[in-house]
PDB file of N, CA and C in Angstrom:
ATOM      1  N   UNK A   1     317.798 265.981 177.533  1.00  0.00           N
ATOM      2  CA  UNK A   1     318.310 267.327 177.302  1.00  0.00           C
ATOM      3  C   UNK A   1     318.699 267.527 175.848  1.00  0.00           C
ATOM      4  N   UNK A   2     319.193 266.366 175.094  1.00  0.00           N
ATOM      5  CA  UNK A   2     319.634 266.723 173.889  1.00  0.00           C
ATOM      6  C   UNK A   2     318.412 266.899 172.686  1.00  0.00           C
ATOM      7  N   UNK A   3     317.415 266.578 173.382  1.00  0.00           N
ATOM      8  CA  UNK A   3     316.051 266.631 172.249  1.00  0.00           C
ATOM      9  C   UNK A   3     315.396 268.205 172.401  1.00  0.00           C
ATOM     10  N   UNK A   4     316.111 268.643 173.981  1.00  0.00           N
ATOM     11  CA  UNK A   4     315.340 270.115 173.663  1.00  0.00           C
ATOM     12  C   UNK A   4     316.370 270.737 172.924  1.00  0.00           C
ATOM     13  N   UNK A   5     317.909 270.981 173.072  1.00  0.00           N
ATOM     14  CA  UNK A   5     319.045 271.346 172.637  1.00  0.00           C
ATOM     15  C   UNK A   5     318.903 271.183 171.157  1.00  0.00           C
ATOM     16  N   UNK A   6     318.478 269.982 170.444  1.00  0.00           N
ATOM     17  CA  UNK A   6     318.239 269.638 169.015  1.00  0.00           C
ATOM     18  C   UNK A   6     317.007 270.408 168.446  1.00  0.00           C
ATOM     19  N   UNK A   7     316.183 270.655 169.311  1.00  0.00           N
ATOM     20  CA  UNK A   7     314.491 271.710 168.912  1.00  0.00           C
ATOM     21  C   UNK A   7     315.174 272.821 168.407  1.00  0.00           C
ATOM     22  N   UNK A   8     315.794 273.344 169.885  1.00  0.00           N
ATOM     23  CA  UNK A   8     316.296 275.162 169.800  1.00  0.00           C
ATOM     24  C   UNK A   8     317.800 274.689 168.136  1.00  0.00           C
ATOM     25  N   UNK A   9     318.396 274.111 168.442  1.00  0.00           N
ATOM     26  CA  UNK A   9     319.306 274.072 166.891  1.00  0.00           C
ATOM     27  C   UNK A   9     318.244 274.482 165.694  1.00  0.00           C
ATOM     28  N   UNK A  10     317.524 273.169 165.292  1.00  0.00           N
ATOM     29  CA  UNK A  10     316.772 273.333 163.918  1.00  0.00           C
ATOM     30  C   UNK A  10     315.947 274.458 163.987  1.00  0.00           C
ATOM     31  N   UNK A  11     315.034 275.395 165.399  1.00  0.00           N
ATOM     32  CA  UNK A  11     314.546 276.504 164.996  1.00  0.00           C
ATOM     33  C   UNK A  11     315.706 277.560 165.307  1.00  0.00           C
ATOM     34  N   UNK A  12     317.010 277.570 165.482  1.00  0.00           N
ATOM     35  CA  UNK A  12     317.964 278.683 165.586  1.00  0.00           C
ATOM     36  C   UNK A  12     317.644 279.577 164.448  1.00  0.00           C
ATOM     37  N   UNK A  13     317.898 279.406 163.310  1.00  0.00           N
ATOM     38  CA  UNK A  13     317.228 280.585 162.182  1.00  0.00           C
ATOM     39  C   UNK A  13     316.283 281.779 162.233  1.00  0.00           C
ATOM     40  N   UNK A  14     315.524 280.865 162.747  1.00  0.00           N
ATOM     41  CA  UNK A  14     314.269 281.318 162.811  1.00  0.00           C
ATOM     42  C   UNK A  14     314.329 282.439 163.864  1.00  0.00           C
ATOM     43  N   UNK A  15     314.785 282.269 164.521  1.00  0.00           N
ATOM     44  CA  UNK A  15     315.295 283.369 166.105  1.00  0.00           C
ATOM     45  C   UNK A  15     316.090 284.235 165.556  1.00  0.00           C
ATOM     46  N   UNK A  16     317.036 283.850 164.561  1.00  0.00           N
ATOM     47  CA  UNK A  16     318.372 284.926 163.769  1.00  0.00           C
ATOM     48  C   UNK A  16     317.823 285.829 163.065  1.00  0.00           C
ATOM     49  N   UNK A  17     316.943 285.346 162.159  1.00  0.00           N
ATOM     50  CA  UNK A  17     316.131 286.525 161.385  1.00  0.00           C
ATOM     51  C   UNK A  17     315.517 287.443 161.971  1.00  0.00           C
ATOM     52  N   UNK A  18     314.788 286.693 163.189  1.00  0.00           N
ATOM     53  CA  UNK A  18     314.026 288.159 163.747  1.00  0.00           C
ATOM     54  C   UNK A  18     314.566 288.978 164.770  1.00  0.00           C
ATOM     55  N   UNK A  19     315.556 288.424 165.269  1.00  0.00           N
ATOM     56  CA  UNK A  19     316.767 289.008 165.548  1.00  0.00           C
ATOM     57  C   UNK A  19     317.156 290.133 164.198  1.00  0.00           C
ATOM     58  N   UNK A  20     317.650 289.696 163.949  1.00  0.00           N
ATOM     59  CA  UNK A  20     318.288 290.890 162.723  1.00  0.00           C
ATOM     60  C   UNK A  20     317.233 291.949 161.835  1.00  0.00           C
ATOM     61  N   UNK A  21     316.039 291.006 161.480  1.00  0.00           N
ATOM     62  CA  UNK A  21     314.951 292.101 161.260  1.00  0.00           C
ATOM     63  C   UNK A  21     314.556 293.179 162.064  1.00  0.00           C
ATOM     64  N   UNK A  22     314.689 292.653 163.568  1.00  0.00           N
ATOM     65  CA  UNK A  22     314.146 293.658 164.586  1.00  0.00           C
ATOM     66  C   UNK A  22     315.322 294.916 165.094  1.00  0.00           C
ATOM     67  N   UNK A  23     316.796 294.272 164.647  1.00  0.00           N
ATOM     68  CA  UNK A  23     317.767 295.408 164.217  1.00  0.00           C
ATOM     69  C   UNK A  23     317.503 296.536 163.166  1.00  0.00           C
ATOM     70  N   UNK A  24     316.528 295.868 162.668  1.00  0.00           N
ATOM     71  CA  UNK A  24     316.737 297.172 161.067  1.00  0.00           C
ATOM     72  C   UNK A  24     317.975 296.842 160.375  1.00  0.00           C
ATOM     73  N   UNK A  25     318.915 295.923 160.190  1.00  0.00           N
ATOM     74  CA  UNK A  25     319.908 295.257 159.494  1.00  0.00           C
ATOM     75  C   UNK A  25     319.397 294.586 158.038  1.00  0.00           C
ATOM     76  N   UNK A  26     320.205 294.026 157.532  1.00  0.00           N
ATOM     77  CA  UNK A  26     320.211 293.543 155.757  1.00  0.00           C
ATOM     78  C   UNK A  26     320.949 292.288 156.119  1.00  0.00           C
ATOM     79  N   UNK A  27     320.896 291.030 155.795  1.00  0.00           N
ATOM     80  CA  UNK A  27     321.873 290.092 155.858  1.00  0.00           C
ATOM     81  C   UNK A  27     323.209 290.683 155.468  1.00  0.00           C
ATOM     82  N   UNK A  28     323.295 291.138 154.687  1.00  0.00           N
ATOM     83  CA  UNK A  28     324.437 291.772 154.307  1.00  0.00           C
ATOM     84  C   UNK A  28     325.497 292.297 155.207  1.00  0.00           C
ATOM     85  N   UNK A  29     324.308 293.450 155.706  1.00  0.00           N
ATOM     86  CA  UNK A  29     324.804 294.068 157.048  1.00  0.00           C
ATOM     87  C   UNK A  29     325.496 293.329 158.068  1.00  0.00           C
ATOM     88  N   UNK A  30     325.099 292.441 158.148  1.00  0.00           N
ATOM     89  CA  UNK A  30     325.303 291.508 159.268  1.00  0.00           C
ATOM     90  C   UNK A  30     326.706 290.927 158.935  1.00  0.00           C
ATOM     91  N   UNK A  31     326.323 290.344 158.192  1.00  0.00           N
ATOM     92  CA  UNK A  31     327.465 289.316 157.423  1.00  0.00           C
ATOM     93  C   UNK A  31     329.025 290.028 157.411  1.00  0.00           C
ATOM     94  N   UNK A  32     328.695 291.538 156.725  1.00  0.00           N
ATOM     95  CA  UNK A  32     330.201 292.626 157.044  1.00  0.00           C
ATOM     96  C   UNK A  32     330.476 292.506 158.050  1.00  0.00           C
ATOM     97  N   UNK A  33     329.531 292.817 159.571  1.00  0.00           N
ATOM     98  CA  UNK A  33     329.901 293.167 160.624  1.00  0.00           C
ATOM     99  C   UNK A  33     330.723 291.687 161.171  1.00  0.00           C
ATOM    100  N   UNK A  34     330.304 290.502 160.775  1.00  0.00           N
ATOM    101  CA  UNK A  34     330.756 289.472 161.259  1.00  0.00           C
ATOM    102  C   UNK A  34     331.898 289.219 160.573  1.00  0.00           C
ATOM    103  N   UNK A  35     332.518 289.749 159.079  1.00  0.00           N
ATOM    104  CA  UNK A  35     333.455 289.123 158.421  1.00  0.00           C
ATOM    105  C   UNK A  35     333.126 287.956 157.240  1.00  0.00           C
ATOM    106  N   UNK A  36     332.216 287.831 157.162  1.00  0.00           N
ATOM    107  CA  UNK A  36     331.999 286.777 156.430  1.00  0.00           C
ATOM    108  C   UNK A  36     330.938 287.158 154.602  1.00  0.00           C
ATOM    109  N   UNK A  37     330.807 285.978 153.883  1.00  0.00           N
ATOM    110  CA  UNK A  37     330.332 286.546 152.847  1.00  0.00           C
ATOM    111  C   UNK A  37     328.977 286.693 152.999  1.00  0.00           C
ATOM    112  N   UNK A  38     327.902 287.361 152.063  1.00  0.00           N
ATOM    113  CA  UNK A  38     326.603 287.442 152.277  1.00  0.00           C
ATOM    114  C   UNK A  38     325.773 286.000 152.305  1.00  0.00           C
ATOM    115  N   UNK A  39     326.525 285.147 151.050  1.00  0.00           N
ATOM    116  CA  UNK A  39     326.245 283.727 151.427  1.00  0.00           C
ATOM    117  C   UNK A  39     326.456 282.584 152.482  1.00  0.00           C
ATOM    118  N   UNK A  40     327.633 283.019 153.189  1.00  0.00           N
ATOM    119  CA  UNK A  40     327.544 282.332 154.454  1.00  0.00           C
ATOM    120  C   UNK A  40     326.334 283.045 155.607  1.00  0.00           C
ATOM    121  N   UNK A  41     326.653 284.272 155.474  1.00  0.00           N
ATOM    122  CA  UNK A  41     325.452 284.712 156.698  1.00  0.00           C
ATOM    123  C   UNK A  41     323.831 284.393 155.995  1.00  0.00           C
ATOM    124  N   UNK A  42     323.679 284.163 154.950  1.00  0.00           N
ATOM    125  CA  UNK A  42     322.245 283.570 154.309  1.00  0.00           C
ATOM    126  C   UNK A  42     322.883 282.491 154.981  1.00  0.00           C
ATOM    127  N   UNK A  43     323.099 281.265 154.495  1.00  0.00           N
ATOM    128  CA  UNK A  43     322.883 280.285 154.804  1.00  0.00           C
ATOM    129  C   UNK A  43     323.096 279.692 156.175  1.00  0.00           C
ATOM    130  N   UNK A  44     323.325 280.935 157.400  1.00  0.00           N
ATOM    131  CA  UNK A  44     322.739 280.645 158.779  1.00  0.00           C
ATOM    132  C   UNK A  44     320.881 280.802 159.033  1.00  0.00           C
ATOM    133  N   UNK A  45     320.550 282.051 158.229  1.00  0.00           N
ATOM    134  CA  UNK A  45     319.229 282.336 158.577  1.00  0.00           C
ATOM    135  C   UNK A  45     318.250 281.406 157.464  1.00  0.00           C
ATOM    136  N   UNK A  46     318.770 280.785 156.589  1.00  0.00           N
ATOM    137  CA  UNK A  46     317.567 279.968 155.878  1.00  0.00           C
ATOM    138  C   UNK A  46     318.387 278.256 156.536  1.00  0.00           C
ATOM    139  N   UNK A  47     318.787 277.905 157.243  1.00  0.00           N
ATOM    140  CA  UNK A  47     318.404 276.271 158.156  1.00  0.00           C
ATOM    141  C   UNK A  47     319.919 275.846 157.748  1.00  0.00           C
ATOM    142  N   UNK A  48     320.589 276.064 156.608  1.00  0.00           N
ATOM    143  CA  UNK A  48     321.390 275.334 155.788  1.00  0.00           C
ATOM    144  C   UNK A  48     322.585 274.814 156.770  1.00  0.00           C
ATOM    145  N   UNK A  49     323.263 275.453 157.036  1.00  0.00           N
ATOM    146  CA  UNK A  49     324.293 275.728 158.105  1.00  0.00           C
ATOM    147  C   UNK A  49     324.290 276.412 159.392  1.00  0.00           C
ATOM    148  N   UNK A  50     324.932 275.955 160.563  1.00  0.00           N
ATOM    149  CA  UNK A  50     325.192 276.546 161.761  1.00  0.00           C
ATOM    150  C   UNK A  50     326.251 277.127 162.199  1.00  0.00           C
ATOM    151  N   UNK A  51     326.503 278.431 162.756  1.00  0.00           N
ATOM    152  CA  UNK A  51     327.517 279.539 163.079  1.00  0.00           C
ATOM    153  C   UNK A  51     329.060 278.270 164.131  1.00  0.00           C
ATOM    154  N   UNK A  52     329.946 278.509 163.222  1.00  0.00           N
ATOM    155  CA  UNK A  52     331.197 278.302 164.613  1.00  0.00           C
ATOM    156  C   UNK A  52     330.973 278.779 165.809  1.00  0.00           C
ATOM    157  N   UNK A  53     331.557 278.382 167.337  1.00  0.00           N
ATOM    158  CA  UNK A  53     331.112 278.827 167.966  1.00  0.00           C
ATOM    159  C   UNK A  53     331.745 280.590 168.456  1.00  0.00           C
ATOM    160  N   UNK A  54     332.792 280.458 167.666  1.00  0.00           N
ATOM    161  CA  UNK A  54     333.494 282.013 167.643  1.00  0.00           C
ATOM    162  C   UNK A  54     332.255 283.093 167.084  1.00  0.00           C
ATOM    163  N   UNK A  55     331.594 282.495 165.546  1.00  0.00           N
ATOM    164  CA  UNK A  55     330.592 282.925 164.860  1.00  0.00           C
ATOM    165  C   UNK A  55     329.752 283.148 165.601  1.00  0.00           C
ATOM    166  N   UNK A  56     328.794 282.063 166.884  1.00  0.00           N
ATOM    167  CA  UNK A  56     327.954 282.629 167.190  1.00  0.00           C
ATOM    168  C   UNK A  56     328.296 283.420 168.503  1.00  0.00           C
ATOM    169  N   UNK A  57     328.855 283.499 168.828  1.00  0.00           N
ATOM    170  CA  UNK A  57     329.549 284.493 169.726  1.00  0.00           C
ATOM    171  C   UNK A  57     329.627 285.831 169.433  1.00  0.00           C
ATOM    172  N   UNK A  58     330.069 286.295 168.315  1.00  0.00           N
ATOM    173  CA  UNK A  58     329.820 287.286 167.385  1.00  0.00           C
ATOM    174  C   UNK A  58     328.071 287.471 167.121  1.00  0.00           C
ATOM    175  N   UNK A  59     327.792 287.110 166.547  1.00  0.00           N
ATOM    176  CA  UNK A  59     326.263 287.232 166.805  1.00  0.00           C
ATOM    177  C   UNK A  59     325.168 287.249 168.165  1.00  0.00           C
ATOM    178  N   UNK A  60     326.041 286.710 168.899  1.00  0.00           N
ATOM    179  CA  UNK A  60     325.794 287.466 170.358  1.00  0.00           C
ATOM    180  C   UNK A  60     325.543 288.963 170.682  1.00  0.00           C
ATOM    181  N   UNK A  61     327.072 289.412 170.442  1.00  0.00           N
ATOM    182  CA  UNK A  61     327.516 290.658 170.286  1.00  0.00           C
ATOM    183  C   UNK A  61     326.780 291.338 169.864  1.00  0.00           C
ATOM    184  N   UNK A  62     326.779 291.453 168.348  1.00  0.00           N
ATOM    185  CA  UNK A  62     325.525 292.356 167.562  1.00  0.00           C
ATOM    186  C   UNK A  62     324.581 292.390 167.778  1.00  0.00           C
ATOM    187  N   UNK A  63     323.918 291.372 167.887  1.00  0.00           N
ATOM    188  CA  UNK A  63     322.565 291.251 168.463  1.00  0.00           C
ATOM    189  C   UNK A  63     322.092 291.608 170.001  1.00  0.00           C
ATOM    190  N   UNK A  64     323.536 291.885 170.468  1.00  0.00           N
ATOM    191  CA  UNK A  64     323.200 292.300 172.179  1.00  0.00           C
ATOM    192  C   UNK A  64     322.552 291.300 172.856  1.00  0.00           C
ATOM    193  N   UNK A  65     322.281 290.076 172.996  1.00  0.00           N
ATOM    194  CA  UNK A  65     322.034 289.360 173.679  1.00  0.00           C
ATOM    195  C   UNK A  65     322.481 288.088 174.150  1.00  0.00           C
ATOM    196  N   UNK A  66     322.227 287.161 175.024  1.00  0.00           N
ATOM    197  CA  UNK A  66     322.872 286.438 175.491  1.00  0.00           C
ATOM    198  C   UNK A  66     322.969 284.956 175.056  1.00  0.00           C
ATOM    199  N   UNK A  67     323.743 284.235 174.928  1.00  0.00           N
ATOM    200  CA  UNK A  67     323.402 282.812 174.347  1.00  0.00           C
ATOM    201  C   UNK A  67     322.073 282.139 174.343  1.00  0.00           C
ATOM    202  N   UNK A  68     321.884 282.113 175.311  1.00  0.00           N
ATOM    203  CA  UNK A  68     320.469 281.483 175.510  1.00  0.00           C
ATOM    204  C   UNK A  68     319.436 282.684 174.593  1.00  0.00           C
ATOM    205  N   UNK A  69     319.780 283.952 174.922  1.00  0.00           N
ATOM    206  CA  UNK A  69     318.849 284.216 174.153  1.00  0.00           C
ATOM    207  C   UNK A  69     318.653 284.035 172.306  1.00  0.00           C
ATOM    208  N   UNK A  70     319.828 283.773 172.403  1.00  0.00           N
ATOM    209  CA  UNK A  70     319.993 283.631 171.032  1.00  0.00           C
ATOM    210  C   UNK A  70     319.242 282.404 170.223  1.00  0.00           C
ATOM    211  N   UNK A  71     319.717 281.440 171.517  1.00  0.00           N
ATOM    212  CA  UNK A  71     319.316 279.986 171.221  1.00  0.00           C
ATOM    213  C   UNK A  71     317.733 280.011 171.342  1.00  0.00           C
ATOM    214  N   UNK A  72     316.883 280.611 172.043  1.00  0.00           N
ATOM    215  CA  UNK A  72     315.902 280.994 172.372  1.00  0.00           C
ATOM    216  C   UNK A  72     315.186 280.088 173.978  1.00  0.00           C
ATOM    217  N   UNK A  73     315.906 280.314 174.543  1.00  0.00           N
ATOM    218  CA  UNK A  73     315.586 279.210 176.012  1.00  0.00           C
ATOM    219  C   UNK A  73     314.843 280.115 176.711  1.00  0.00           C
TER     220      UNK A  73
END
């Protein structure tokens, strides 16, 4: 279980961006709505770092969808 759990982590980004692209959002955008700086919300969608779980909870929210979907399961 932890090797599929470790797949969906390293492509999480990759799901965030098009997530947020398919909002019509700006990292930026995002990043206000969450509280945080434009460089922390970049450095969820380019691999660097991963959201707290309060953070991705919040990105739940905005994004309207559900953990898993987020995670992409």
């Amino acid at each position: 279980m932890s090797s599929i759990m470790d797949k969906k982590l390293v492509n999480f980004h990759v799901t965030l961006k098009r997530l947020r692209q398919e909002s019509g959002h700006t990292q930026k955008q995002i990043a206000e709505k969450m509280g945080l700086t434009y460089q922390s919300y970049q450095a969820y969608e380019s691999g660097i770092s991963l959201p707290t779980l309060n953070n991705f909870l919040k990105l739940c929210e905005i994004f309207d969808v559900t953990p898993d979907e987020l995670l992409d399961f």
